[in-house]
PDB file of N, CA and C in Angstrom:
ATOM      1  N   UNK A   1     -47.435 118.757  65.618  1.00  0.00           N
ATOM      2  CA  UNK A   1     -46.088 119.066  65.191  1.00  0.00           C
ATOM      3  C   UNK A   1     -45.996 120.555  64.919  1.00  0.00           C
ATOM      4  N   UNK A   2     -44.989 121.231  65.516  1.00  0.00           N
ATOM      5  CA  UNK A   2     -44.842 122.742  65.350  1.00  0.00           C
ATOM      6  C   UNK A   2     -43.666 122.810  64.563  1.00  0.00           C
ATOM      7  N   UNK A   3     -44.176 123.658  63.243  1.00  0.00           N
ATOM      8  CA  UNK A   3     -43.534 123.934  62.298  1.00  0.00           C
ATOM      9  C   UNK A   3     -42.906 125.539  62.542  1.00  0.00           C
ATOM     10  N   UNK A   4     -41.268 125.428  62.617  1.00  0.00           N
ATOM     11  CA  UNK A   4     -41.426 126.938  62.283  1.00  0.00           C
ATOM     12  C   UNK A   4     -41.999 127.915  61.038  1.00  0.00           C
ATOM     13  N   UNK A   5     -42.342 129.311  61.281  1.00  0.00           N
ATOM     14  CA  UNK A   5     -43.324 129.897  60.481  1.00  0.00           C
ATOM     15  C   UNK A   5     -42.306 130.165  59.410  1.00  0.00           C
ATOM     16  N   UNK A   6     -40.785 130.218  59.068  1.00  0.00           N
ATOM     17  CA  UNK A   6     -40.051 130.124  57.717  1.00  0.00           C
ATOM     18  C   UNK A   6     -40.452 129.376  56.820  1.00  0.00           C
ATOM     19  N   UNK A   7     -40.565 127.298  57.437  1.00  0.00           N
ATOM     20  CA  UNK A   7     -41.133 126.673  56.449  1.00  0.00           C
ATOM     21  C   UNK A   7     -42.461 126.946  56.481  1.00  0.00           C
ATOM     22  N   UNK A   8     -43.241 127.113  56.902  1.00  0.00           N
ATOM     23  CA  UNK A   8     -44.745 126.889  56.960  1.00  0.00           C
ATOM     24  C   UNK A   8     -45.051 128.602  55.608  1.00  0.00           C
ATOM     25  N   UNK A   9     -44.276 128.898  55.210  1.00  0.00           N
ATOM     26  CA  UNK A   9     -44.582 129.641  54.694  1.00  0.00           C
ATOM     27  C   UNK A   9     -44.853 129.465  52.721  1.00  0.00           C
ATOM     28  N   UNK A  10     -44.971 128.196  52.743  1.00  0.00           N
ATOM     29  CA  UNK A  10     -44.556 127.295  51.892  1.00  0.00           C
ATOM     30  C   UNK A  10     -45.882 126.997  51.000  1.00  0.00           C
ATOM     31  N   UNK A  11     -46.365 126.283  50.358  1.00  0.00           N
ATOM     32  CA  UNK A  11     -47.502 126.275  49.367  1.00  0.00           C
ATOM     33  C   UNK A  11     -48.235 125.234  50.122  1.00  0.00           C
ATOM     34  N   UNK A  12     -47.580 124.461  51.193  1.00  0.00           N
ATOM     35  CA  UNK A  12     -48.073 122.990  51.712  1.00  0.00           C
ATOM     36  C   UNK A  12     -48.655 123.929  53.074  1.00  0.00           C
ATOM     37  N   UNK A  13     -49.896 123.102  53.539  1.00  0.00           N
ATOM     38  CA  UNK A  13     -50.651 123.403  55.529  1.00  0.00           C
ATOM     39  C   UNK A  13     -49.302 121.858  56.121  1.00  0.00           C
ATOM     40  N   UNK A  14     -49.841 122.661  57.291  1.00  0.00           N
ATOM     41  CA  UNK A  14     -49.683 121.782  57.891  1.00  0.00           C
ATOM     42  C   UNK A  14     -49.862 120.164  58.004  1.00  0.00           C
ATOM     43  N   UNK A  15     -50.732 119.844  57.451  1.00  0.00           N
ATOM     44  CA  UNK A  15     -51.482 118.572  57.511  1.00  0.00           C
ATOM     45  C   UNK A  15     -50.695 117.738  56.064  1.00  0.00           C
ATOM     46  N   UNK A  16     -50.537 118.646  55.196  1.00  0.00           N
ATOM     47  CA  UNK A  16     -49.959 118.172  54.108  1.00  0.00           C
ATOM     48  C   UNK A  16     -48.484 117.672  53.956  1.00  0.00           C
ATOM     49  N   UNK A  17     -48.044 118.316  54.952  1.00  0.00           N
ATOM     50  CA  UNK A  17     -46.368 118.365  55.056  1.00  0.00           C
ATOM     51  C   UNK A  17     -46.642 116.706  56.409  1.00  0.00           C
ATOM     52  N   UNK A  18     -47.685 117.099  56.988  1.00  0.00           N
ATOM     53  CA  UNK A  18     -47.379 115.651  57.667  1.00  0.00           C
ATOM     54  C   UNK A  18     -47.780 114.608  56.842  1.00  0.00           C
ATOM     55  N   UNK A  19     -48.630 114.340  56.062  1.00  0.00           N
ATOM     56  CA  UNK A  19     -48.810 113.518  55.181  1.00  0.00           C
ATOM     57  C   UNK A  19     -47.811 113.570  54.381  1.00  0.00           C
ATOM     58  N   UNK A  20     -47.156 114.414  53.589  1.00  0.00           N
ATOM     59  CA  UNK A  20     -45.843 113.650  53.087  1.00  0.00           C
ATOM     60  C   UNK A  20     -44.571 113.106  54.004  1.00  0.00           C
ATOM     61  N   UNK A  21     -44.330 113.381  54.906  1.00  0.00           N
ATOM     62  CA  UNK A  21     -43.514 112.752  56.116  1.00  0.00           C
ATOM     63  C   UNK A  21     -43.883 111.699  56.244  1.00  0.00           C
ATOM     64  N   UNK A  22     -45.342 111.201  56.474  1.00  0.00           N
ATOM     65  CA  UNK A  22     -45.131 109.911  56.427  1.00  0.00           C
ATOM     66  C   UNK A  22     -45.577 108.888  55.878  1.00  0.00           C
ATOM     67  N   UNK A  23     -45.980 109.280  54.759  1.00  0.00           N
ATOM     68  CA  UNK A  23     -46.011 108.895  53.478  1.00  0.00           C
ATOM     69  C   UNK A  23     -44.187 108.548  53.002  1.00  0.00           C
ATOM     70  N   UNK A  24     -43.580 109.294  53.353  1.00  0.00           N
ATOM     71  CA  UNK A  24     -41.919 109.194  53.260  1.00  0.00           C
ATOM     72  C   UNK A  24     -41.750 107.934  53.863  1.00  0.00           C
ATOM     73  N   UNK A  25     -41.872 107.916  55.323  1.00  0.00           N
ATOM     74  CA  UNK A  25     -41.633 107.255  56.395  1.00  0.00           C
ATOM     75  C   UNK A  25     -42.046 105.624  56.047  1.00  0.00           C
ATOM     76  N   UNK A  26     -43.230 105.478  55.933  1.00  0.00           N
ATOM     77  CA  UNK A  26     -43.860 104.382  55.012  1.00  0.00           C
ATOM     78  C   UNK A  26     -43.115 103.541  54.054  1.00  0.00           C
ATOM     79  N   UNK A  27     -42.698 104.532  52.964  1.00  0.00           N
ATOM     80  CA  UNK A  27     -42.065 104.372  51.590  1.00  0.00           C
ATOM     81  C   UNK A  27     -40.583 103.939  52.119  1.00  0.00           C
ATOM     82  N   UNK A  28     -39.964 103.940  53.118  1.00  0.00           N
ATOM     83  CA  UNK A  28     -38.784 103.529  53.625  1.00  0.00           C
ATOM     84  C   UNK A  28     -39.011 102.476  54.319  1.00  0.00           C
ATOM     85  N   UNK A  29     -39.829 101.944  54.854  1.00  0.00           N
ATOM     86  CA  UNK A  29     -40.020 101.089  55.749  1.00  0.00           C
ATOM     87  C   UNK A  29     -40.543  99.720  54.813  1.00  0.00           C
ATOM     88  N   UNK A  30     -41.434 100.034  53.771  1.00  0.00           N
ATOM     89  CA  UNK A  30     -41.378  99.175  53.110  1.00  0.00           C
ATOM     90  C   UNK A  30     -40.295  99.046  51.794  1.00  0.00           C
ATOM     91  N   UNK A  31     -39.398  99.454  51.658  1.00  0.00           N
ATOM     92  CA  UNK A  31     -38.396  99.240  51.168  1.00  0.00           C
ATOM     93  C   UNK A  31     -37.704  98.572  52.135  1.00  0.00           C
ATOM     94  N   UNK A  32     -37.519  99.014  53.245  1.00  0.00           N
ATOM     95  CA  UNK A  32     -36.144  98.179  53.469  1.00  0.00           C
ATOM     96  C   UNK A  32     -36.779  96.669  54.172  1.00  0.00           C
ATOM     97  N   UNK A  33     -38.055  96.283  54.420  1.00  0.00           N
ATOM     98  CA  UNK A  33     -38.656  95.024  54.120  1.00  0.00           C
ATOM     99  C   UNK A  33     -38.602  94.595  53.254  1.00  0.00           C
ATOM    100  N   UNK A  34     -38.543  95.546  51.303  1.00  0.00           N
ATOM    101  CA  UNK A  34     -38.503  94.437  50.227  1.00  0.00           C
ATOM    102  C   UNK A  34     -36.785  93.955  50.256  1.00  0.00           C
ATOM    103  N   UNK A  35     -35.851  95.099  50.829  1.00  0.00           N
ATOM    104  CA  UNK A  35     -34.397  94.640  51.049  1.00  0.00           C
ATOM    105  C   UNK A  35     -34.203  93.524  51.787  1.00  0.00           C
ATOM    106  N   UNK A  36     -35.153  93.154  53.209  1.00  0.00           N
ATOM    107  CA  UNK A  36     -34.714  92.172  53.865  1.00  0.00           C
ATOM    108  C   UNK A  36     -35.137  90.554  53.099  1.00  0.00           C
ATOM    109  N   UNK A  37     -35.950  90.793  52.448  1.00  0.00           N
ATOM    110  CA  UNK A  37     -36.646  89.790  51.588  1.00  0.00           C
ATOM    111  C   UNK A  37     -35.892  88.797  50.662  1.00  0.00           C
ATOM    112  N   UNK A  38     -35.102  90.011  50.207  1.00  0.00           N
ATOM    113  CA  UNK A  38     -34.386  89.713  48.521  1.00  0.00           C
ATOM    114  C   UNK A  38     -32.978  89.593  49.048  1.00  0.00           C
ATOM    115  N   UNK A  39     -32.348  90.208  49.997  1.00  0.00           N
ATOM    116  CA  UNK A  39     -31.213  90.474  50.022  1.00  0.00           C
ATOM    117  C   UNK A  39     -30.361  88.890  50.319  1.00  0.00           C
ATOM    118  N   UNK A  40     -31.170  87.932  50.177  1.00  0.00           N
ATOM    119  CA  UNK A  40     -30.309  86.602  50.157  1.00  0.00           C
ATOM    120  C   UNK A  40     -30.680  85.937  49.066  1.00  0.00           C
ATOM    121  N   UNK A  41     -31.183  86.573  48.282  1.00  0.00           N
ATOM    122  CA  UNK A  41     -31.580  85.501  46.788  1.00  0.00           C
ATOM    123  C   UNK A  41     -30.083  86.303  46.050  1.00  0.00           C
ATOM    124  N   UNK A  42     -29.580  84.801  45.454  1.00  0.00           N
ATOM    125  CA  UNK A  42     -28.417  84.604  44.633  1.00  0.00           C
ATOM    126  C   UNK A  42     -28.352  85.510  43.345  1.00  0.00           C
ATOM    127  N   UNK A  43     -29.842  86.006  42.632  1.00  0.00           N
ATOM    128  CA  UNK A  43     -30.050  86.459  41.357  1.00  0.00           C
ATOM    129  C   UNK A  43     -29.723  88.053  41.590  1.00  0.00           C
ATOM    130  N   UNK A  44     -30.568  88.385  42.924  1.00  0.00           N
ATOM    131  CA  UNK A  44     -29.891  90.271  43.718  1.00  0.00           C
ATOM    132  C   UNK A  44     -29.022  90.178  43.821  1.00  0.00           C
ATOM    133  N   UNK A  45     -27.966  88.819  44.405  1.00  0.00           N
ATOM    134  CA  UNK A  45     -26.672  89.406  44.968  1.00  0.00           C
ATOM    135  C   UNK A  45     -26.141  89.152  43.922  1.00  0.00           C
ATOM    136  N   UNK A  46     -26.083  88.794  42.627  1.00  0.00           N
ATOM    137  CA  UNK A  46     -24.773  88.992  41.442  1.00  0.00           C
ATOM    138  C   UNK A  46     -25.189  89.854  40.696  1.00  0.00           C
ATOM    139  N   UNK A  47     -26.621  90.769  40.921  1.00  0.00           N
ATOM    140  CA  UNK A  47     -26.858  91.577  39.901  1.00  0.00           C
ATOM    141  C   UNK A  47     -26.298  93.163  40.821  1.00  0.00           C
ATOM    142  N   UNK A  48     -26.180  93.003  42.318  1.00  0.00           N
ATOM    143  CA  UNK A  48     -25.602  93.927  42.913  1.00  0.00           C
ATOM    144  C   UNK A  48     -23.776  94.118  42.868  1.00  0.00           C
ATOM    145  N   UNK A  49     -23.786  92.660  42.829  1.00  0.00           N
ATOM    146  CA  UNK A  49     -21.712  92.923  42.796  1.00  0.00           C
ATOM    147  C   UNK A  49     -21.706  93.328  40.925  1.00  0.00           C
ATOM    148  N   UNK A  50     -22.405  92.821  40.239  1.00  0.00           N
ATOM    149  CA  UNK A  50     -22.467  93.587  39.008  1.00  0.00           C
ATOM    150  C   UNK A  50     -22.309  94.994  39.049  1.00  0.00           C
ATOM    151  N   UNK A  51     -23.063  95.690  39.539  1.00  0.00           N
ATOM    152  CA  UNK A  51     -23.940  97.688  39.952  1.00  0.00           C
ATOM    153  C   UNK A  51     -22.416  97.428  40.572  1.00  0.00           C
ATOM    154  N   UNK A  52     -21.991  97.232  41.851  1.00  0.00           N
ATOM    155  CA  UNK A  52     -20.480  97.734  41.962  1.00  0.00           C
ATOM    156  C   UNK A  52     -19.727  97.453  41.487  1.00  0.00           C
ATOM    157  N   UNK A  53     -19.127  96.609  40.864  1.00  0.00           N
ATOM    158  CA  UNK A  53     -17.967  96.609  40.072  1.00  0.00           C
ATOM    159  C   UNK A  53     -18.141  97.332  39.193  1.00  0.00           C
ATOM    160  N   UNK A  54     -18.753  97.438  38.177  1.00  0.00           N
ATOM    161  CA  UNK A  54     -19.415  98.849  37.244  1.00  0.00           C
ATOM    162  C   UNK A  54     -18.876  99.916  37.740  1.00  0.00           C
ATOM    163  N   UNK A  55     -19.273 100.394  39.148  1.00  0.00           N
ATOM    164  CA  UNK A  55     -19.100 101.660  39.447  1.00  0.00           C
ATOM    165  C   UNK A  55     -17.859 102.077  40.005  1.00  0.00           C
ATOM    166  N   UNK A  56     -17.156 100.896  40.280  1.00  0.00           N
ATOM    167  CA  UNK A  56     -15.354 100.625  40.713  1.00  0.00           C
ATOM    168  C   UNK A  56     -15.130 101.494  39.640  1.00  0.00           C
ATOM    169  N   UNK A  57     -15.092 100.385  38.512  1.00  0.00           N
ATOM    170  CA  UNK A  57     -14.632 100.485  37.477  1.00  0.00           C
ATOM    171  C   UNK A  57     -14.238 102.031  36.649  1.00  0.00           C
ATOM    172  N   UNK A  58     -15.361 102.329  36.625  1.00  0.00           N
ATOM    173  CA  UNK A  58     -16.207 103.720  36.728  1.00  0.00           C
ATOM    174  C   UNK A  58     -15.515 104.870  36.842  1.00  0.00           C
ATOM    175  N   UNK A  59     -15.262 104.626  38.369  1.00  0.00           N
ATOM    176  CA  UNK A  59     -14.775 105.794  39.116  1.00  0.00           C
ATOM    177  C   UNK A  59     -13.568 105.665  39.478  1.00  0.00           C
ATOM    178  N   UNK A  60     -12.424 104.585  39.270  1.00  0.00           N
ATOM    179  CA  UNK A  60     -11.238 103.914  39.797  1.00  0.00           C
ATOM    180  C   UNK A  60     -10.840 105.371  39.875  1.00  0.00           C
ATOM    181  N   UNK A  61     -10.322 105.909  38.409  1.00  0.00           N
ATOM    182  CA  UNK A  61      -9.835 107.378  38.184  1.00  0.00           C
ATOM    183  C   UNK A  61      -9.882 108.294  38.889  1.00  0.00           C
ATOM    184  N   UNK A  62     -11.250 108.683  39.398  1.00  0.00           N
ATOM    185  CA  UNK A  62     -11.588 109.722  40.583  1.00  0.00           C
ATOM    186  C   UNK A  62     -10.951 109.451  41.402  1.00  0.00           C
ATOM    187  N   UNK A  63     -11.017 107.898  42.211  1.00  0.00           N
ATOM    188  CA  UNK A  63     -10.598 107.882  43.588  1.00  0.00           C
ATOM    189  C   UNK A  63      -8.880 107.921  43.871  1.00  0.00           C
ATOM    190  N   UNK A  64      -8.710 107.515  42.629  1.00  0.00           N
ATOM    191  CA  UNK A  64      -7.207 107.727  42.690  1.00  0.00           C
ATOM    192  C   UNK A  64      -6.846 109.347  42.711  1.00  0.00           C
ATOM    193  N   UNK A  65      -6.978 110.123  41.448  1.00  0.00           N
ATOM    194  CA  UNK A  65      -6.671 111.440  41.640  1.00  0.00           C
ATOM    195  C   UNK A  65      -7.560 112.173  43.458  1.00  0.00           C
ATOM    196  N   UNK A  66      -8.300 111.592  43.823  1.00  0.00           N
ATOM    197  CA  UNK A  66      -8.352 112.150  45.091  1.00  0.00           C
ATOM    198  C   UNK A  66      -7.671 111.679  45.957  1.00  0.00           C
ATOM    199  N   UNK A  67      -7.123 110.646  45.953  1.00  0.00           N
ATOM    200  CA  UNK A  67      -6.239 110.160  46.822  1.00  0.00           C
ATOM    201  C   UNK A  67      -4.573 110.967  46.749  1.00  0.00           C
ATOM    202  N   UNK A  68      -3.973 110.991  45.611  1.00  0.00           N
ATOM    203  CA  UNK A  68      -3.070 112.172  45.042  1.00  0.00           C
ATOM    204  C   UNK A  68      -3.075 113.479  45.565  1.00  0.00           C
ATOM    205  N   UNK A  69      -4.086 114.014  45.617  1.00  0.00           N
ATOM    206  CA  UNK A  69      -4.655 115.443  45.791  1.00  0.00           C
ATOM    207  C   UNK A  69      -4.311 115.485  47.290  1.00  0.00           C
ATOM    208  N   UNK A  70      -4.939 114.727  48.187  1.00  0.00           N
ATOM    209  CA  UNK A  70      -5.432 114.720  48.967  1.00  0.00           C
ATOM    210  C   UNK A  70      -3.773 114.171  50.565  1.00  0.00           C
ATOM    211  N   UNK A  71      -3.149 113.415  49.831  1.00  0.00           N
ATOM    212  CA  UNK A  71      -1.973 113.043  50.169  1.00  0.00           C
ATOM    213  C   UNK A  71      -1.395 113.856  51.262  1.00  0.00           C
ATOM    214  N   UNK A  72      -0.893 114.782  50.777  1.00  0.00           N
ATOM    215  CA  UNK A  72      -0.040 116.067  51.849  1.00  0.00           C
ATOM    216  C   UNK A  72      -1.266 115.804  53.267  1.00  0.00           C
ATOM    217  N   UNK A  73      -2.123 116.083  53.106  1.00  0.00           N
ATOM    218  CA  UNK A  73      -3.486 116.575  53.540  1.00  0.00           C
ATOM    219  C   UNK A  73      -3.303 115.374  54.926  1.00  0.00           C
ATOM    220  N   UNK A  74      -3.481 113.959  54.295  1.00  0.00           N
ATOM    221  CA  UNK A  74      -3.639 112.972  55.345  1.00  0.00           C
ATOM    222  C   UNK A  74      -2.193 112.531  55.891  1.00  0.00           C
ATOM    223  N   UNK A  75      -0.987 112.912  55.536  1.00  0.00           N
ATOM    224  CA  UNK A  75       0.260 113.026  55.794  1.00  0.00           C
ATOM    225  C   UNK A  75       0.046 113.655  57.006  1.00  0.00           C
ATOM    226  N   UNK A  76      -0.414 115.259  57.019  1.00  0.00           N
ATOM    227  CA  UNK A  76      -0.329 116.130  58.413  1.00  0.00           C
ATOM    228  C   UNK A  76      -0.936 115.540  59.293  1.00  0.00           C
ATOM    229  N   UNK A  77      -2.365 115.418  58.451  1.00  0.00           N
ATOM    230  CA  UNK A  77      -3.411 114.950  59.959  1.00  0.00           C
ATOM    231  C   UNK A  77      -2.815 113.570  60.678  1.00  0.00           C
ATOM    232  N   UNK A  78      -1.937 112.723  59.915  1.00  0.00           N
ATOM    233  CA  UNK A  78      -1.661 111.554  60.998  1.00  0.00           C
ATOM    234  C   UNK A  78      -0.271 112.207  61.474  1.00  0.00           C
ATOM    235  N   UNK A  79       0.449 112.510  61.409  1.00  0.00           N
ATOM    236  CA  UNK A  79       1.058 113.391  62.346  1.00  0.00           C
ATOM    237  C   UNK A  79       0.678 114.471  63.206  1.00  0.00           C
ATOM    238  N   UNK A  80      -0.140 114.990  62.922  1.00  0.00           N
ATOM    239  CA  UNK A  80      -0.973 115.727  63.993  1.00  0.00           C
ATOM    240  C   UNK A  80      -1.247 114.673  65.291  1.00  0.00           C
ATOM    241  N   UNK A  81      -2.246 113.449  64.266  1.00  0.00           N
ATOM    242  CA  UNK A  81      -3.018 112.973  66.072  1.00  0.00           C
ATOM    243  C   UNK A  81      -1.696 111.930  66.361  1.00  0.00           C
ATOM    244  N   UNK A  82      -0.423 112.212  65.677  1.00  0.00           N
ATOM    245  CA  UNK A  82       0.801 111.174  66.734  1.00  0.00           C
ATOM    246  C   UNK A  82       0.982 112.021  67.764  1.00  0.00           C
ATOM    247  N   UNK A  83       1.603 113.617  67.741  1.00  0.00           N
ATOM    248  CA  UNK A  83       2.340 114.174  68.351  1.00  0.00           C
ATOM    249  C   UNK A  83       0.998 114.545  69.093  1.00  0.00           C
ATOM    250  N   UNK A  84      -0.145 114.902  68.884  1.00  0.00           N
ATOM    251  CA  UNK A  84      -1.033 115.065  69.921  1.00  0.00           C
ATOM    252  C   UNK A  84      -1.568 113.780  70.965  1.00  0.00           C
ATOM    253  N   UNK A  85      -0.992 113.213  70.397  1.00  0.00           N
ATOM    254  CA  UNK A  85      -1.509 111.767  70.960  1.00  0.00           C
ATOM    255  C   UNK A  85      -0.286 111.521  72.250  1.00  0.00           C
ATOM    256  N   UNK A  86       0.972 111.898  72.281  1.00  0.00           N
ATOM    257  CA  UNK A  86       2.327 111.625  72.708  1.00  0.00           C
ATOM    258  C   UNK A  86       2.690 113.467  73.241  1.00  0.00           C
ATOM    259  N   UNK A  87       1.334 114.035  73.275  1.00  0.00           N
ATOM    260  CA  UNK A  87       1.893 115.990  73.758  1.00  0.00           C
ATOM    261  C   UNK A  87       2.428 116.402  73.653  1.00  0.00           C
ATOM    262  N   UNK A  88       3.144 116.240  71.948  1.00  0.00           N
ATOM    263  CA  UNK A  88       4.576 116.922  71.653  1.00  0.00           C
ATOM    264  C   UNK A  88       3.708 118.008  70.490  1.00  0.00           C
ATOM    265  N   UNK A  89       3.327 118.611  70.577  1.00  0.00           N
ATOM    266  CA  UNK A  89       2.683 119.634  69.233  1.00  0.00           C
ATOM    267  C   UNK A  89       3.642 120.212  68.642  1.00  0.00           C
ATOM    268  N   UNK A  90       4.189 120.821  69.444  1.00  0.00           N
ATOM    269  CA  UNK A  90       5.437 122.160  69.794  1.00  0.00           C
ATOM    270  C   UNK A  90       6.204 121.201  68.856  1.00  0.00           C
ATOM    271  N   UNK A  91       6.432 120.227  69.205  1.00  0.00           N
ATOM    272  CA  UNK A  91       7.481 119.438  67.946  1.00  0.00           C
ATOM    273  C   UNK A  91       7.145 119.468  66.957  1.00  0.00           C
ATOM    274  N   UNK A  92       5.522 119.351  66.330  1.00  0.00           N
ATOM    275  CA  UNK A  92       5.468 118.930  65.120  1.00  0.00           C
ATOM    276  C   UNK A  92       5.313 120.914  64.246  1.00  0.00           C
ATOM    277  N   UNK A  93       5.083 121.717  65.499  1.00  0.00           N
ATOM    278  CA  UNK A  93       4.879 123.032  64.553  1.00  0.00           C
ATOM    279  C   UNK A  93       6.745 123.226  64.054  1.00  0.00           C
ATOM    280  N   UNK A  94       7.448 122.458  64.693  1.00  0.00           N
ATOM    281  CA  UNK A  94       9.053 122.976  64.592  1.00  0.00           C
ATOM    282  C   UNK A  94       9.188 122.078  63.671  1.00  0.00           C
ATOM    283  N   UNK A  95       8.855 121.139  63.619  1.00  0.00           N
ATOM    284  CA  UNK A  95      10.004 120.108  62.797  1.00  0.00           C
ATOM    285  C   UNK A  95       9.235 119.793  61.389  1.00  0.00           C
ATOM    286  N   UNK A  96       7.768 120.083  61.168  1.00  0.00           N
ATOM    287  CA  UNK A  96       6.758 120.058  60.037  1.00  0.00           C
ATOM    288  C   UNK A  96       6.236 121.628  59.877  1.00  0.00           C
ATOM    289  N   UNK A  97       6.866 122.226  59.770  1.00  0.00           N
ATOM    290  CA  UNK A  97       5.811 123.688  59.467  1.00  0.00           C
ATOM    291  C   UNK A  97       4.730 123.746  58.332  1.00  0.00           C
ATOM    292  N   UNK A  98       5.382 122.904  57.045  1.00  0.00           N
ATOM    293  CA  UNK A  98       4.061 122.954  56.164  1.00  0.00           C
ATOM    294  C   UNK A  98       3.451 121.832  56.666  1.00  0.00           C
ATOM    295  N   UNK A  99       3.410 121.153  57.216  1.00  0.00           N
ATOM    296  CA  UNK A  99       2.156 120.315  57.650  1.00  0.00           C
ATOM    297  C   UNK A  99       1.651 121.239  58.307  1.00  0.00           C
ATOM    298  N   UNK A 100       1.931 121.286  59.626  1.00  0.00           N
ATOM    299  CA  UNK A 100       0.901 122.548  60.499  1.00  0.00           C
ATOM    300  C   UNK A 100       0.209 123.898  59.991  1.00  0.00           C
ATOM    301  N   UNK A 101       1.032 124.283  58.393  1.00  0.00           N
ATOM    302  CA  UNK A 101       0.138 125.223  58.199  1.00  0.00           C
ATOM    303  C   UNK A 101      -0.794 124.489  57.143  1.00  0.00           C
ATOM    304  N   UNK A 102      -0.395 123.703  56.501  1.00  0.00           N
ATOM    305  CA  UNK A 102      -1.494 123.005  56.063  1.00  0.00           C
ATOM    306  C   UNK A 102      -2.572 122.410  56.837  1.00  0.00           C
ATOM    307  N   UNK A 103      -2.308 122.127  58.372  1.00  0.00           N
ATOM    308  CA  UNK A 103      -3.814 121.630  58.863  1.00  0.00           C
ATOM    309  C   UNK A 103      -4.532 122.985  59.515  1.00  0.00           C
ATOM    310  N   UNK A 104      -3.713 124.310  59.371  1.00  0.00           N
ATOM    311  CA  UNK A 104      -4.652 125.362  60.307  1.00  0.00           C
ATOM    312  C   UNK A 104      -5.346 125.810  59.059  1.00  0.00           C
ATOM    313  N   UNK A 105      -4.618 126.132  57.547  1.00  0.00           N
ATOM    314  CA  UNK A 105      -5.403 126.296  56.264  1.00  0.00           C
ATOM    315  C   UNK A 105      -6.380 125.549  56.377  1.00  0.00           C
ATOM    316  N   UNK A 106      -6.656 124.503  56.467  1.00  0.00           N
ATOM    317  CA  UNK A 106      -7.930 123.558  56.237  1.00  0.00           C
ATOM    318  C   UNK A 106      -8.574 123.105  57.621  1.00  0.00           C
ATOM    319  N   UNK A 107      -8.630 124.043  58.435  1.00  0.00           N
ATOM    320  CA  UNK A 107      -9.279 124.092  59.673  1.00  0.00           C
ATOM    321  C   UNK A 107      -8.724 123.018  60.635  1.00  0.00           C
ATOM    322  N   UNK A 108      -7.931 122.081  60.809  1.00  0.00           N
ATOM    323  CA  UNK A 108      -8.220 120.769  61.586  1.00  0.00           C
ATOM    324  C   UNK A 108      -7.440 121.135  62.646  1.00  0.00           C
ATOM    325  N   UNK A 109      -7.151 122.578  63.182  1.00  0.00           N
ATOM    326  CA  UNK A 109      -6.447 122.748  64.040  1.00  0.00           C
ATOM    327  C   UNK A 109      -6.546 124.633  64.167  1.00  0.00           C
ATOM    328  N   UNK A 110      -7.050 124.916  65.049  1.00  0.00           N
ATOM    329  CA  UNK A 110      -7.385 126.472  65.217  1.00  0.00           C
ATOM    330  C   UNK A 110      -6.029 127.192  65.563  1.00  0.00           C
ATOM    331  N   UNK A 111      -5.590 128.759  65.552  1.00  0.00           N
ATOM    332  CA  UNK A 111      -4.847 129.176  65.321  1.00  0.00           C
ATOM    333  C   UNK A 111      -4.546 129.512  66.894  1.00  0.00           C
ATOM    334  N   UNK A 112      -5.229 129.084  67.886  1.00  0.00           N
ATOM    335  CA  UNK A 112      -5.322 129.726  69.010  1.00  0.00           C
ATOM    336  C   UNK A 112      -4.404 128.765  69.521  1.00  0.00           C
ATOM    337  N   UNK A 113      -4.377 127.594  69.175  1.00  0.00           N
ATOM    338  CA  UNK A 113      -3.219 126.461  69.295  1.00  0.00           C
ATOM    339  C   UNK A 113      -2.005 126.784  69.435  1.00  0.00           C
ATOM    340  N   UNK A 114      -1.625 128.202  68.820  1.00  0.00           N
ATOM    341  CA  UNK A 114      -0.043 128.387  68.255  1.00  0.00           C
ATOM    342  C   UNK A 114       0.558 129.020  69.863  1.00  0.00           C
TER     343      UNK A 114
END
């Protein structure tokens, strides 16, 4: 395995960095064997919808204020891929201007477009 000499410049050889790779590699593989194991016993699956609903719960707040925030945002972009979808652009820079400058502000549409 050829390491570029940026990382290799590191406290680990070579040999060490492959031993933790797959030592990694390992450590995933037998995890997701103890997942295939468990993942139909009744006692994991109500102690997992437990861990998410918790974290619903949790976070309801966040996902809402990002959804708020975020609004204008997914407003343009599905008007974007209508009128790009139907080759009317030219319509949507005329008839939505703050949408269109809201999707060239946030990249989803380059200025070379105009």
């Amino acid at each position: 395995m050829n390491i570029p000499k940026v990382i290799c410049d590191s406290e680990f050889d070579e040999i060490q960095i492959n031993k933790i790779l797959s030592d990694y590699k390992n450590r995933r593989i037998r995890d997701r064997i103890r997942y295939e194991t468990i993942k139909d016993d009744e006692e994991f699956k109500l102690k997992n919808r437990e861990r998410a609903k918790l974290h619903y719960e949790k976070n309801k707040d966040k996902r809402k204020e990002k959804y708020i925030e975020n609004n204008d945002l997914m407003k343009a972009r599905n008007s974007y891929y209508y009128y790009k979808k139907n080759d009317k652009l030219d319509i949507l820079q005329s008839k939505y201007p703050e949408r269109y400058k809201l999707l060239l502000d946030n990249g989803y549409i380059s200025s070379k477009m105009t």
